[in-house]
PDB file of N, CA and C in Angstrom:
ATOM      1  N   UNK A   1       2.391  -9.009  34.931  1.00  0.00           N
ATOM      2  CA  UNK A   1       3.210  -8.531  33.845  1.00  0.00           C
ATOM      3  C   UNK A   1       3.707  -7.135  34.211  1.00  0.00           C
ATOM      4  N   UNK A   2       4.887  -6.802  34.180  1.00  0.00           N
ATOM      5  CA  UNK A   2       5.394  -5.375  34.255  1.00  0.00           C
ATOM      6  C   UNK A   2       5.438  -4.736  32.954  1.00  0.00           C
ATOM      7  N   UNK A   3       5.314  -3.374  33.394  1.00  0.00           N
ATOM      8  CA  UNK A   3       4.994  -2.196  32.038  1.00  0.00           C
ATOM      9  C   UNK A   3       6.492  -1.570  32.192  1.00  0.00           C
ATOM     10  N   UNK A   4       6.781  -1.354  31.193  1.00  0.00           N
ATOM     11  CA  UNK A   4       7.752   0.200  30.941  1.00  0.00           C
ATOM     12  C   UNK A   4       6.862   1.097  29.735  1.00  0.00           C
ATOM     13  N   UNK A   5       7.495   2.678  30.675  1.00  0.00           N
ATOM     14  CA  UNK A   5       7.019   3.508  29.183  1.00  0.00           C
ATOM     15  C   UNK A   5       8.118   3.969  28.332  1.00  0.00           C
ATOM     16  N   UNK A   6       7.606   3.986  27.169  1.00  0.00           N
ATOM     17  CA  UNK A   6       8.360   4.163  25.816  1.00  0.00           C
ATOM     18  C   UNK A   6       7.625   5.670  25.427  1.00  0.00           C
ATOM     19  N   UNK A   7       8.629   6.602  25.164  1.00  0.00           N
ATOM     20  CA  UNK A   7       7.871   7.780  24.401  1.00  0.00           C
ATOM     21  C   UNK A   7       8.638   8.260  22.729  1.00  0.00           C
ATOM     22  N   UNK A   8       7.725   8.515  22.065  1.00  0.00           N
ATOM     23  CA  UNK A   8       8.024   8.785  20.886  1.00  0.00           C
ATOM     24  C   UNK A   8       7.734   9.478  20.064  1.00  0.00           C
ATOM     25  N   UNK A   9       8.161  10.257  18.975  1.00  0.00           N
ATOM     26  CA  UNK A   9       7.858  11.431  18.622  1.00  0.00           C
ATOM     27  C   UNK A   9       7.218  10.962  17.573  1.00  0.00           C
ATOM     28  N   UNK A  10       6.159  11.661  16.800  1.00  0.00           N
ATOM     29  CA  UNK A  10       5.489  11.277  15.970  1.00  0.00           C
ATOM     30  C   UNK A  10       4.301  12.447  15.514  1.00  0.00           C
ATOM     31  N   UNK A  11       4.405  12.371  13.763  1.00  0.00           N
ATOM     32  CA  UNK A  11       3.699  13.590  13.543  1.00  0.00           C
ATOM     33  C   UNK A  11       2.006  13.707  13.693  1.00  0.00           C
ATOM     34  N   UNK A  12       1.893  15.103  14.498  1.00  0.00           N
ATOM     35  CA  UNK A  12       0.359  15.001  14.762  1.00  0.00           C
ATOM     36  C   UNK A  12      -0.345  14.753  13.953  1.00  0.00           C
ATOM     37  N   UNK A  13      -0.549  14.955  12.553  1.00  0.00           N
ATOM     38  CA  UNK A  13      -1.623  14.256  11.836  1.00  0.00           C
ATOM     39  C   UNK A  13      -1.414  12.824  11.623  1.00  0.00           C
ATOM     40  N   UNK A  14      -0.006  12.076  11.910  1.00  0.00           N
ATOM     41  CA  UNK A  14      -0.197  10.820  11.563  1.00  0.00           C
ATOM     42  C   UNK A  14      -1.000  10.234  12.865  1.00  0.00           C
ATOM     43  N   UNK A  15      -0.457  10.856  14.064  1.00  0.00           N
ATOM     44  CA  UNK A  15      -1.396  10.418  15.157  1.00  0.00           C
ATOM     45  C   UNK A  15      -2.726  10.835  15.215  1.00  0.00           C
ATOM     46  N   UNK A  16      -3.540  11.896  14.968  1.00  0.00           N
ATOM     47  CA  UNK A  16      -4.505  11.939  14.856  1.00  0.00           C
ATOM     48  C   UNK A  16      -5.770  11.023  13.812  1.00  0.00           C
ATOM     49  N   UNK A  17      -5.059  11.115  12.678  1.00  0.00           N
ATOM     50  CA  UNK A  17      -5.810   9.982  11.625  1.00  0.00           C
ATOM     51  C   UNK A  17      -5.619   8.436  12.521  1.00  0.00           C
ATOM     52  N   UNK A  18      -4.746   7.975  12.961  1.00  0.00           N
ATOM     53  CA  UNK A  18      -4.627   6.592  13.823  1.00  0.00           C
ATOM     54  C   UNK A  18      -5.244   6.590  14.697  1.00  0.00           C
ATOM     55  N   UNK A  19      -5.614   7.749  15.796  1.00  0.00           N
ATOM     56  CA  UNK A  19      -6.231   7.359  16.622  1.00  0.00           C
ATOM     57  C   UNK A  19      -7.562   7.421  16.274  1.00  0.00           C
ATOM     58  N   UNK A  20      -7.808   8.013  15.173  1.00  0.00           N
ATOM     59  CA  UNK A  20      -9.741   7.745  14.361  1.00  0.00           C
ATOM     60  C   UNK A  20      -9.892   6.387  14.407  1.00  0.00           C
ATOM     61  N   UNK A  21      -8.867   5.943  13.410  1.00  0.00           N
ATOM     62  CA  UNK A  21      -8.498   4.252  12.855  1.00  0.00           C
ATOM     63  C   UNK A  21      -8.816   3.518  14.099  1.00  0.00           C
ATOM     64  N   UNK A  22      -8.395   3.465  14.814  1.00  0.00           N
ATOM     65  CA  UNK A  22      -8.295   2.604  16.577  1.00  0.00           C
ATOM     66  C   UNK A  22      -9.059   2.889  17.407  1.00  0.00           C
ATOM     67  N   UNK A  23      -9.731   4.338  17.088  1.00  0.00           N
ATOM     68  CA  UNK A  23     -10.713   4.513  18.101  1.00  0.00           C
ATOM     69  C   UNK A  23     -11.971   3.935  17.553  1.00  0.00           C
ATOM     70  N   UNK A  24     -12.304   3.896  16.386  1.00  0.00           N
ATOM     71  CA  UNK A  24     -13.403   3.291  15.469  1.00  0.00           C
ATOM     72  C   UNK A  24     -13.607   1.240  15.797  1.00  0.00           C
ATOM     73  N   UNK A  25     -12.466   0.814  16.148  1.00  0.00           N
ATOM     74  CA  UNK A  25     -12.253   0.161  16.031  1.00  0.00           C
ATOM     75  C   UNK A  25     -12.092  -0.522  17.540  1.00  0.00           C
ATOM     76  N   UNK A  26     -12.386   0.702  18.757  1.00  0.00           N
ATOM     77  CA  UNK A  26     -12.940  -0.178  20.218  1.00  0.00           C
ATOM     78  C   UNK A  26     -11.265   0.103  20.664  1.00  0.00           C
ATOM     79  N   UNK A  27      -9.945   0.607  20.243  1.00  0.00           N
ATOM     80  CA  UNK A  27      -9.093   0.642  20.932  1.00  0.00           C
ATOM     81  C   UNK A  27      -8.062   1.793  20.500  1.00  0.00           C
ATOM     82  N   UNK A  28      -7.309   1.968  22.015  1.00  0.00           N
ATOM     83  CA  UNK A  28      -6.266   3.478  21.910  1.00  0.00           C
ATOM     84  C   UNK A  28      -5.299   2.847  21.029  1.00  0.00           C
ATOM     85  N   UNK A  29      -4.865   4.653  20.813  1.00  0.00           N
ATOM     86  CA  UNK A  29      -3.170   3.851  20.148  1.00  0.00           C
ATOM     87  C   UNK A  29      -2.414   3.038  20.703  1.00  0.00           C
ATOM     88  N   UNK A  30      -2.332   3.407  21.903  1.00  0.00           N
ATOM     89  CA  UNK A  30      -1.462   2.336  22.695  1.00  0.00           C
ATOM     90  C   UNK A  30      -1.748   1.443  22.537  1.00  0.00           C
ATOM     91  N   UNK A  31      -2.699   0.468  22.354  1.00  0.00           N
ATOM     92  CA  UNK A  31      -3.494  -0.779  22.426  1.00  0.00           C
ATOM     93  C   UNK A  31      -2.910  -1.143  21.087  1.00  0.00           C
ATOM     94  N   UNK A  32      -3.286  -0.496  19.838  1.00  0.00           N
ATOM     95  CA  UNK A  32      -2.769  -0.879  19.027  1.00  0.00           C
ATOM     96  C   UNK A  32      -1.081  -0.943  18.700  1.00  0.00           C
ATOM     97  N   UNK A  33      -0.440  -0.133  19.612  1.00  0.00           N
ATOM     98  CA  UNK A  33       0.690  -0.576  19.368  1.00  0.00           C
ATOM     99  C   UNK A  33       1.512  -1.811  19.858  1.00  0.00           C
ATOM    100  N   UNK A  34       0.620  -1.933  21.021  1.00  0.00           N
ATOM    101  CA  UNK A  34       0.805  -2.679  21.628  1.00  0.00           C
ATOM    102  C   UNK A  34       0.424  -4.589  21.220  1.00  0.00           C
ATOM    103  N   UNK A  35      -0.498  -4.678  20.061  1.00  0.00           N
ATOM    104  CA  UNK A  35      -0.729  -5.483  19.458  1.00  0.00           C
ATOM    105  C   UNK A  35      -0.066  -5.723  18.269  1.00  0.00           C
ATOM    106  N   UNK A  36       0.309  -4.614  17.791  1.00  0.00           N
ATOM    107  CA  UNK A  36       1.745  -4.550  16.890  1.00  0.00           C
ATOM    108  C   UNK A  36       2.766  -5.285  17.395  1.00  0.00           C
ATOM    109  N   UNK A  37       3.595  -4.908  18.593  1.00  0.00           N
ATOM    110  CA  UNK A  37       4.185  -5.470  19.260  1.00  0.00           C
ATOM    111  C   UNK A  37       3.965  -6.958  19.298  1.00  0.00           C
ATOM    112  N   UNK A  38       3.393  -7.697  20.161  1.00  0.00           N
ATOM    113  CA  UNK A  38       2.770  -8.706  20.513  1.00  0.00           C
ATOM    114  C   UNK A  38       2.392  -9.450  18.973  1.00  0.00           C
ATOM    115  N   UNK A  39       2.435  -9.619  17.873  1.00  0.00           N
ATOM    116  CA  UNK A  39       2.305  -9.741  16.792  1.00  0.00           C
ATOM    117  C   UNK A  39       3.503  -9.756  16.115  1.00  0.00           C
ATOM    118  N   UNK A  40       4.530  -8.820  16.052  1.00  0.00           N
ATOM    119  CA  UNK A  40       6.216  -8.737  16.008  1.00  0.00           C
ATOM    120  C   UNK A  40       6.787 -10.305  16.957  1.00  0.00           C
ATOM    121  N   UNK A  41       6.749  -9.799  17.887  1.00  0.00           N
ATOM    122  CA  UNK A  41       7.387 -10.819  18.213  1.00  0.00           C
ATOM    123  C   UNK A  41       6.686 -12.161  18.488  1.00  0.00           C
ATOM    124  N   UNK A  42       5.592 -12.562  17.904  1.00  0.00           N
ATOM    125  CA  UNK A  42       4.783 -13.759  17.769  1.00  0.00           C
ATOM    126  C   UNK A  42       5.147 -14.559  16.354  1.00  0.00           C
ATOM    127  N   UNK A  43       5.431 -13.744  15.220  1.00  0.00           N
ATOM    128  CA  UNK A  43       5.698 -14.105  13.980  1.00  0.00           C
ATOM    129  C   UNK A  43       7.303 -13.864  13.830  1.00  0.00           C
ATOM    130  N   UNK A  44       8.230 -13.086  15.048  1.00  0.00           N
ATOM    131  CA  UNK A  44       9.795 -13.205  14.195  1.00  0.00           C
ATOM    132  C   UNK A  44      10.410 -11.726  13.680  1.00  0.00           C
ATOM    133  N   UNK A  45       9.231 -11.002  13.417  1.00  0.00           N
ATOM    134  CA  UNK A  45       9.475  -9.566  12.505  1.00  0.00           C
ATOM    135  C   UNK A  45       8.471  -9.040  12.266  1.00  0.00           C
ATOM    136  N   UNK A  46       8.859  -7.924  11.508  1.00  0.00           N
ATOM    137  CA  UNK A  46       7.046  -7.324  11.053  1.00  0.00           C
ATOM    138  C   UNK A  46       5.870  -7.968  10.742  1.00  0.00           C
ATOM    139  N   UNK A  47       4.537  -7.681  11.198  1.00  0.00           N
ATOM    140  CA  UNK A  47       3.466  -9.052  10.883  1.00  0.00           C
ATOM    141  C   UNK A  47       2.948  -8.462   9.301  1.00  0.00           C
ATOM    142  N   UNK A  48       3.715  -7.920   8.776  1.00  0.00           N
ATOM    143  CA  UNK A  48       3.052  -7.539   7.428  1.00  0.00           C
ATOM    144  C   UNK A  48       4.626  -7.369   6.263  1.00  0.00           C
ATOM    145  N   UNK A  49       4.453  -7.628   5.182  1.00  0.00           N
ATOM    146  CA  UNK A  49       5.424  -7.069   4.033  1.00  0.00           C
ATOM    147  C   UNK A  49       6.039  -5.967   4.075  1.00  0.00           C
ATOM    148  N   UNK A  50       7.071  -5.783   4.008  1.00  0.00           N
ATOM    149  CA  UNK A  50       7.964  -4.654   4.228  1.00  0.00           C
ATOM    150  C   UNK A  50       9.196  -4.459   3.227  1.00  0.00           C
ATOM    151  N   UNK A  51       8.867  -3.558   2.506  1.00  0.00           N
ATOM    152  CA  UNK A  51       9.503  -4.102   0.993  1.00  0.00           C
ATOM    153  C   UNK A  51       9.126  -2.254  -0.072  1.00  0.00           C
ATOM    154  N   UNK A  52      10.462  -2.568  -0.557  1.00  0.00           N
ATOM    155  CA  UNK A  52      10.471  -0.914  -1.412  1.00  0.00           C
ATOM    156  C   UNK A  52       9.583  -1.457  -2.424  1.00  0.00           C
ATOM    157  N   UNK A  53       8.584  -0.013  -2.927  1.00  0.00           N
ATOM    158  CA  UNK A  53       8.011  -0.272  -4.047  1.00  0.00           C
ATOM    159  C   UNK A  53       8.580  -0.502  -5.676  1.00  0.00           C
ATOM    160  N   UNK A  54       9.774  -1.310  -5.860  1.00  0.00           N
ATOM    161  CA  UNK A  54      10.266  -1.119  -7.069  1.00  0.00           C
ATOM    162  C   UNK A  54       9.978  -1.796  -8.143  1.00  0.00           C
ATOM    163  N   UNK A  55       9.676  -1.594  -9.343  1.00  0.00           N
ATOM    164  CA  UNK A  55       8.859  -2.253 -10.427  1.00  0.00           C
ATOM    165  C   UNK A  55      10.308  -3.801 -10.866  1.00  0.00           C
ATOM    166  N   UNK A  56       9.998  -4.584 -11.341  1.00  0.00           N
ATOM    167  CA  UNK A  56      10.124  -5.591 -11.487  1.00  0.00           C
ATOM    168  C   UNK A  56      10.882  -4.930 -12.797  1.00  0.00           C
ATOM    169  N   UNK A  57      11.807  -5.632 -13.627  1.00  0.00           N
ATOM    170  CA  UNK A  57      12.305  -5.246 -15.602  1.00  0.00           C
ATOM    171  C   UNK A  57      11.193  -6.078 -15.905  1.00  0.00           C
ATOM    172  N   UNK A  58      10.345  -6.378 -16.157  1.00  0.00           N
ATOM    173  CA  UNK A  58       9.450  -7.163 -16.763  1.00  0.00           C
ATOM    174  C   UNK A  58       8.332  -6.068 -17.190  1.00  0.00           C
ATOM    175  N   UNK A  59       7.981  -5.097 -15.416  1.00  0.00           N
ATOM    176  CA  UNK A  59       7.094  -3.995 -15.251  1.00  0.00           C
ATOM    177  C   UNK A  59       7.529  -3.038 -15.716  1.00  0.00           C
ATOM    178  N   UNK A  60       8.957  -2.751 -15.708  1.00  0.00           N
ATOM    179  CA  UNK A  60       9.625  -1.565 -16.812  1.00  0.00           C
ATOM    180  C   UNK A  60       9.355  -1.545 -17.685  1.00  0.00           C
ATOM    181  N   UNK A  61       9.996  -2.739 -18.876  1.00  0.00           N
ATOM    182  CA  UNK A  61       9.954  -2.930 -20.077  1.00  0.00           C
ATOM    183  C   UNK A  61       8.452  -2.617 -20.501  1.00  0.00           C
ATOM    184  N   UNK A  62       7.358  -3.259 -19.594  1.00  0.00           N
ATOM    185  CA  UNK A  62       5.773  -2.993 -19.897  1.00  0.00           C
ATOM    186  C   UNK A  62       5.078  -1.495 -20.116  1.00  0.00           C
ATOM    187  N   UNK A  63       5.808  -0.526 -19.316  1.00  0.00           N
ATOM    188  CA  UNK A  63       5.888   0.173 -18.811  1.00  0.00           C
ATOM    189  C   UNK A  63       6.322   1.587 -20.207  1.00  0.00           C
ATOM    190  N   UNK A  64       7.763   1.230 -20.845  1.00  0.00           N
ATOM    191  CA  UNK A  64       7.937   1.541 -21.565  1.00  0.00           C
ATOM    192  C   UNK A  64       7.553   1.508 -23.315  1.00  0.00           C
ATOM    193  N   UNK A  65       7.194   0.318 -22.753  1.00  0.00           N
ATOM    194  CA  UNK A  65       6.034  -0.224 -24.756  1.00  0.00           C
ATOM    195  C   UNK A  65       4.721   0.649 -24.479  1.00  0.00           C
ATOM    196  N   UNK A  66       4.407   0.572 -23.314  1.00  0.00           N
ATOM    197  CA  UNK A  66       3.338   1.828 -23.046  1.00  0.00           C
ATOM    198  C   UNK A  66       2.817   3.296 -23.615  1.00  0.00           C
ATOM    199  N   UNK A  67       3.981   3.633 -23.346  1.00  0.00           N
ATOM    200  CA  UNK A  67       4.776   5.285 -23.367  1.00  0.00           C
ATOM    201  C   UNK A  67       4.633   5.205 -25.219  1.00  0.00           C
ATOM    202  N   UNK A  68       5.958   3.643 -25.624  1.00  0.00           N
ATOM    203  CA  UNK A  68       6.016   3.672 -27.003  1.00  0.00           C
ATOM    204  C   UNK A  68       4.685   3.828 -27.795  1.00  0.00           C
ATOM    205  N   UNK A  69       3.929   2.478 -27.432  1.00  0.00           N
ATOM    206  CA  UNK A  69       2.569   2.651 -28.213  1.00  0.00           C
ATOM    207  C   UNK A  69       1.681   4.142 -28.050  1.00  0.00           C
ATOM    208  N   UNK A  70       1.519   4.959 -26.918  1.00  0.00           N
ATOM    209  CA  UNK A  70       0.801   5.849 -26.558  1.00  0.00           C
ATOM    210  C   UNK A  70       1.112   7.090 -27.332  1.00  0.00           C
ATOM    211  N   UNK A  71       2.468   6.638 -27.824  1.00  0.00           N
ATOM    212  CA  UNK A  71       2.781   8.404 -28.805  1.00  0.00           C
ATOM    213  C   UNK A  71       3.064   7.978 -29.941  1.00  0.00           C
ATOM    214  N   UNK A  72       2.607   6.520 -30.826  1.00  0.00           N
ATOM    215  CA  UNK A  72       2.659   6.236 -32.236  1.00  0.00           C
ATOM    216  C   UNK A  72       1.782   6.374 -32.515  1.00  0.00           C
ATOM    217  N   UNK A  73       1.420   7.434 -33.505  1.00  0.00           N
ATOM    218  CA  UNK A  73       0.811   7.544 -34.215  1.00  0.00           C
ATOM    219  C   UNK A  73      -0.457   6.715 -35.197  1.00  0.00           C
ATOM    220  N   UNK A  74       0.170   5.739 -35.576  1.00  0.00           N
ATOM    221  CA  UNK A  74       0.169   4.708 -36.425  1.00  0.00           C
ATOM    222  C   UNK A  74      -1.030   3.738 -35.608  1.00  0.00           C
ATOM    223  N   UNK A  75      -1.074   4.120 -34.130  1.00  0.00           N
ATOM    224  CA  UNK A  75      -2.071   2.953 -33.247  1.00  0.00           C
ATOM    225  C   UNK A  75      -3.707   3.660 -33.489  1.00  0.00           C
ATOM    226  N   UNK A  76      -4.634   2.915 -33.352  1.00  0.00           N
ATOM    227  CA  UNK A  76      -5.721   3.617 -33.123  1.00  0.00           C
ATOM    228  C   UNK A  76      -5.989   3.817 -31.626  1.00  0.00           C
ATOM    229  N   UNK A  77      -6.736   4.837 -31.405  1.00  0.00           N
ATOM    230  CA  UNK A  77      -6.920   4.717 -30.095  1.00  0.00           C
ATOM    231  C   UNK A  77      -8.581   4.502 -29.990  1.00  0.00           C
ATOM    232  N   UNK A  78      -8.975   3.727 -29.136  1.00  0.00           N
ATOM    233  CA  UNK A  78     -10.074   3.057 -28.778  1.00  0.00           C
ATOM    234  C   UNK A  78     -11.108   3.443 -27.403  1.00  0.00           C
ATOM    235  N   UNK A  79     -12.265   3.614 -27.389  1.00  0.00           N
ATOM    236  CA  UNK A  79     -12.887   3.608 -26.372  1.00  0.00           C
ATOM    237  C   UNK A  79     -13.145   2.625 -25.502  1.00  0.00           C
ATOM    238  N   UNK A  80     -13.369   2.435 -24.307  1.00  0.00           N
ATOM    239  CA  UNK A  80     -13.418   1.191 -23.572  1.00  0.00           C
ATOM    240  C   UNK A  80     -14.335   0.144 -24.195  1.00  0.00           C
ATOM    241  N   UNK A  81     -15.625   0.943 -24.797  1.00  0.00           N
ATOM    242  CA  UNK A  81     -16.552  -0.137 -25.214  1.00  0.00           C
ATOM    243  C   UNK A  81     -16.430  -0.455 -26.515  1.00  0.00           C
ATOM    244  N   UNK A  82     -15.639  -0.013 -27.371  1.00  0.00           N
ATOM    245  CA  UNK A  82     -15.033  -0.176 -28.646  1.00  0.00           C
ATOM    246  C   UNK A  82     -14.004  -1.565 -28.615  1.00  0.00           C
ATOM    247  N   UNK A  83     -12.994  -1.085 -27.436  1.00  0.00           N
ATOM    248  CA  UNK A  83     -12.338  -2.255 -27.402  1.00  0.00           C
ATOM    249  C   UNK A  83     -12.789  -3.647 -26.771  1.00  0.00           C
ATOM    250  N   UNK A  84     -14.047  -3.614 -26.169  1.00  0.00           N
ATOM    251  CA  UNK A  84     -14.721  -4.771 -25.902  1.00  0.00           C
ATOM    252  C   UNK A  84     -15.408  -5.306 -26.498  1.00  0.00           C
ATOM    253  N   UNK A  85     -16.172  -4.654 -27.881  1.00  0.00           N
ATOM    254  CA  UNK A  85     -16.553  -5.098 -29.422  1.00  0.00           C
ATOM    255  C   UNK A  85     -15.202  -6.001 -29.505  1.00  0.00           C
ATOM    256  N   UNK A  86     -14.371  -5.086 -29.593  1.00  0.00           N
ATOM    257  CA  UNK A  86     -12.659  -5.803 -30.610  1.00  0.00           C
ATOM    258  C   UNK A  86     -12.998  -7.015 -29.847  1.00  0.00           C
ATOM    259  N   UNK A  87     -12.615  -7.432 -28.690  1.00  0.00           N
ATOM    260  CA  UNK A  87     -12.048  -8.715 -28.289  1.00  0.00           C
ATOM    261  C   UNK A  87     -13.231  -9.541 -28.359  1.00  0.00           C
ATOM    262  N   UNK A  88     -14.876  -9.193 -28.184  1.00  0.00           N
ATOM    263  CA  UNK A  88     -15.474 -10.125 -28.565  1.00  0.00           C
ATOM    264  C   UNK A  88     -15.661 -11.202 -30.268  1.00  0.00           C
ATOM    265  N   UNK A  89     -14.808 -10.121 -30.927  1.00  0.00           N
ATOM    266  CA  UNK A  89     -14.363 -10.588 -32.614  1.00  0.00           C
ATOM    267  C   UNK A  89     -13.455 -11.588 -32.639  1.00  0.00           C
TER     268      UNK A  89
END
């Protein structure tokens, strides 16, 4: 198999925390990138989800009855073990 090198810039604490991660774990960064790699192109694309964190309108709307209930007045507010009395009723 032939090698090429690839160099890349990358911030020292992200490399330092990774190479804990990989060194804990029996291998260099390289190794792990290199299984990254090899994993990419075994599956097509990234071997993991790759996707913006954006809430769903379902998670909004939830989101916002939240906010609503949390500053009416009118609600009681409950302790954790209070509200586990409630639902056993």
């Amino acid at each position: 198999m032939a090698t090429s090198s690839y160099t890349h810039r990358i911030d020292s604490d992200l490399r330092k925390q990774s190479e804990a991660i990989y060194s804990a774990l029996g291998m260099s960064l390289g190794t792990a990138i290199n299984v990254f790699l090899k994993k990419s192109v075994a599956v097509g694309g990234f071997p993991f989800d790759v996707r913006l964190d954006v809430p769903t309108k379902e998670t909004v709307e939830a989101m916002l009855e939240a906010e609503k209930v949390a500053k009416d007045p009118q609600i009681k507010a409950l302790a954790v073990e209070d509200a586990l009395e409630e639902l056993k009723r």
